[in-house]
Protein backbone atom coordinates (compact mmCIF):
# COMPACT_ATOMS: atom_id res chain seq x y z
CA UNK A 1 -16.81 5.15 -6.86
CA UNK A 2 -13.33 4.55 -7.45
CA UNK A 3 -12.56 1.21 -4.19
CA UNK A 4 -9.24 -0.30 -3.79
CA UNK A 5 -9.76 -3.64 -4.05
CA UNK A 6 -8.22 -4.77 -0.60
CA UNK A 7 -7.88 -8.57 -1.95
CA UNK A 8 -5.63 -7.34 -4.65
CA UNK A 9 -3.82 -5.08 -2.54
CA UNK A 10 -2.96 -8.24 -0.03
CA UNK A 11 -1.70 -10.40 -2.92
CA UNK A 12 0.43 -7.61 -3.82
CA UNK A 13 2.20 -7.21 -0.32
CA UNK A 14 2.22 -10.60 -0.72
CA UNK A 15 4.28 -10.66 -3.85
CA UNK A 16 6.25 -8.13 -2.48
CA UNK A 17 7.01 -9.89 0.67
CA UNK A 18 7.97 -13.53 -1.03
CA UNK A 19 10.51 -11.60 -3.85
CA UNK A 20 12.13 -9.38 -0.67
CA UNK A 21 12.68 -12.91 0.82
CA UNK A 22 13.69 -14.55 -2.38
CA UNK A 23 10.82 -17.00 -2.23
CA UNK A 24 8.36 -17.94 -5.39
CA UNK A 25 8.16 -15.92 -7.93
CA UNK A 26 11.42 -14.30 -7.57
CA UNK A 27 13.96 -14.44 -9.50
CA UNK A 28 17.50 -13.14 -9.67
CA UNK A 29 18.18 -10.17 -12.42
CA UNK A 30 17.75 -6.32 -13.51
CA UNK A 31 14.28 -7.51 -14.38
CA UNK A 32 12.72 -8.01 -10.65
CA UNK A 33 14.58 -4.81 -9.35
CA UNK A 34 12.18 -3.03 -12.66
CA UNK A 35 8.80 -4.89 -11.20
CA UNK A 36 9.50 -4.66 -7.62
CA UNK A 37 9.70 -1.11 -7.69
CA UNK A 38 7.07 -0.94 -10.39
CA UNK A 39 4.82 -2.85 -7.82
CA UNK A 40 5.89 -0.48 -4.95
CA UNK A 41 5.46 2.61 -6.75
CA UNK A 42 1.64 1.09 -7.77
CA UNK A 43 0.78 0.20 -3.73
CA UNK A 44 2.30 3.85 -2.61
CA UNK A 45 0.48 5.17 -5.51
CA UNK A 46 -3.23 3.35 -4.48
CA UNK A 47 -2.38 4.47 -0.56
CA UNK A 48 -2.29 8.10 -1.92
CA UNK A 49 -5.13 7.36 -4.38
CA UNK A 50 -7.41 6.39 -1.08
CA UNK A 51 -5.97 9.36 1.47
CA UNK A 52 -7.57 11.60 -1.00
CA UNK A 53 -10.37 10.19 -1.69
CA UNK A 54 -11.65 10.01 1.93
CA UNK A 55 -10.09 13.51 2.74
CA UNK A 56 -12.50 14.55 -0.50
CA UNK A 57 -15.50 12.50 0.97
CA UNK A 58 -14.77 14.05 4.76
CA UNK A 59 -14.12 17.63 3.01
CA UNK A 60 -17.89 17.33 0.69
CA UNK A 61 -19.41 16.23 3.96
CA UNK A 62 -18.30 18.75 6.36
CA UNK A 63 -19.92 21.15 3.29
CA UNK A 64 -23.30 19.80 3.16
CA UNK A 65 -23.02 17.38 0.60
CA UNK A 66 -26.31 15.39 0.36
CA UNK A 67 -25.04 12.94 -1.83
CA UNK A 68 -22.31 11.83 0.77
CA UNK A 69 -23.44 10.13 3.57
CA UNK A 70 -21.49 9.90 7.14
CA UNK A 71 -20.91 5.65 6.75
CA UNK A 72 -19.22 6.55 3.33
CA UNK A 73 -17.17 8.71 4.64
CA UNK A 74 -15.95 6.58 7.65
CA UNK A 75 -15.52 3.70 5.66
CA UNK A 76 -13.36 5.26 3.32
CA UNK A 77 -11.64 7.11 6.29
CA UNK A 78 -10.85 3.60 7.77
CA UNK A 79 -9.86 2.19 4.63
CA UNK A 80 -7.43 4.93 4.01
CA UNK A 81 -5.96 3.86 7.69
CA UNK A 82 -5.59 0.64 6.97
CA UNK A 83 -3.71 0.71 3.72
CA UNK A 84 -1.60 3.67 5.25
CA UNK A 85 -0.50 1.15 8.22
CA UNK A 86 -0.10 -1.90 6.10
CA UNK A 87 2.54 0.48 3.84
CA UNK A 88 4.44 1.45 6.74
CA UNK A 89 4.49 -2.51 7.93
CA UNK A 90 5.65 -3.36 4.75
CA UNK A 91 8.40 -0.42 4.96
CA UNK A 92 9.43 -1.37 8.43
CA UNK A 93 9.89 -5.00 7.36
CA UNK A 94 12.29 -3.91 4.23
CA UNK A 95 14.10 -1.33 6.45
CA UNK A 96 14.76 -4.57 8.56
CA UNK A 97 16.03 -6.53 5.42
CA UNK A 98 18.16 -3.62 4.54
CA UNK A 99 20.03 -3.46 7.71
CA UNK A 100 19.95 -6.95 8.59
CA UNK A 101 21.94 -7.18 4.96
CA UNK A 102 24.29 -4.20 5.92
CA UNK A 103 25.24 -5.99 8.78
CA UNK A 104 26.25 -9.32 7.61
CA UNK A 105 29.59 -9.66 7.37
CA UNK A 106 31.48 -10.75 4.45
């Protein structure tokens, strides 16, 4: 069973949030633009890794599966809902930084 570990997932939106504010950890260079994409292509990639994992769990139990159980299945439906919304939080909040940047005036 393949879990996303939710702790590490926090403490990388975490990362991600402090280096889109400029805050610990962050620092100026072609360097951070490599890991914070890196680290945003890994958290869309884990969101995608755990939509198809539950849709496989849901899809084997609708079948008959006996090895897959109905709280499996609903957990990892609700974890897949959870990661999904805490991506688009985290792309609302940089869509906000973006513009909020656009619109300063130099």
């Amino acid at each position: 069973m393949n879990d996303i570990d939710v702790s590490q997932l926090l403490s990388q939106l975490r990362a991600a949030g402090n280096m889109a504010k400029g805050g610990a950890g962050a620092v100026s260079g072609e360097a951070d633009a490599a890991d914070f994409s890196a680290l945003l292509k890994n958290s869309i990639q884990q969101v995608s890794d755990t939509q198809r994992k539950a849709d496989n769990l849901a899809q084997a139990f609708e079948a008959g599966d006996p090895k897959v159980d109905l709280a499996e299945v609903m957990v990892a439906l609700q974890k897949a809902s959870l990661s999904f919304q805490a991506m688009t939080q985290v792309r609302n909040k940089l869509v906000s930084a973006y513009q909020d940047i656009m619109n300063m005036q130099v």
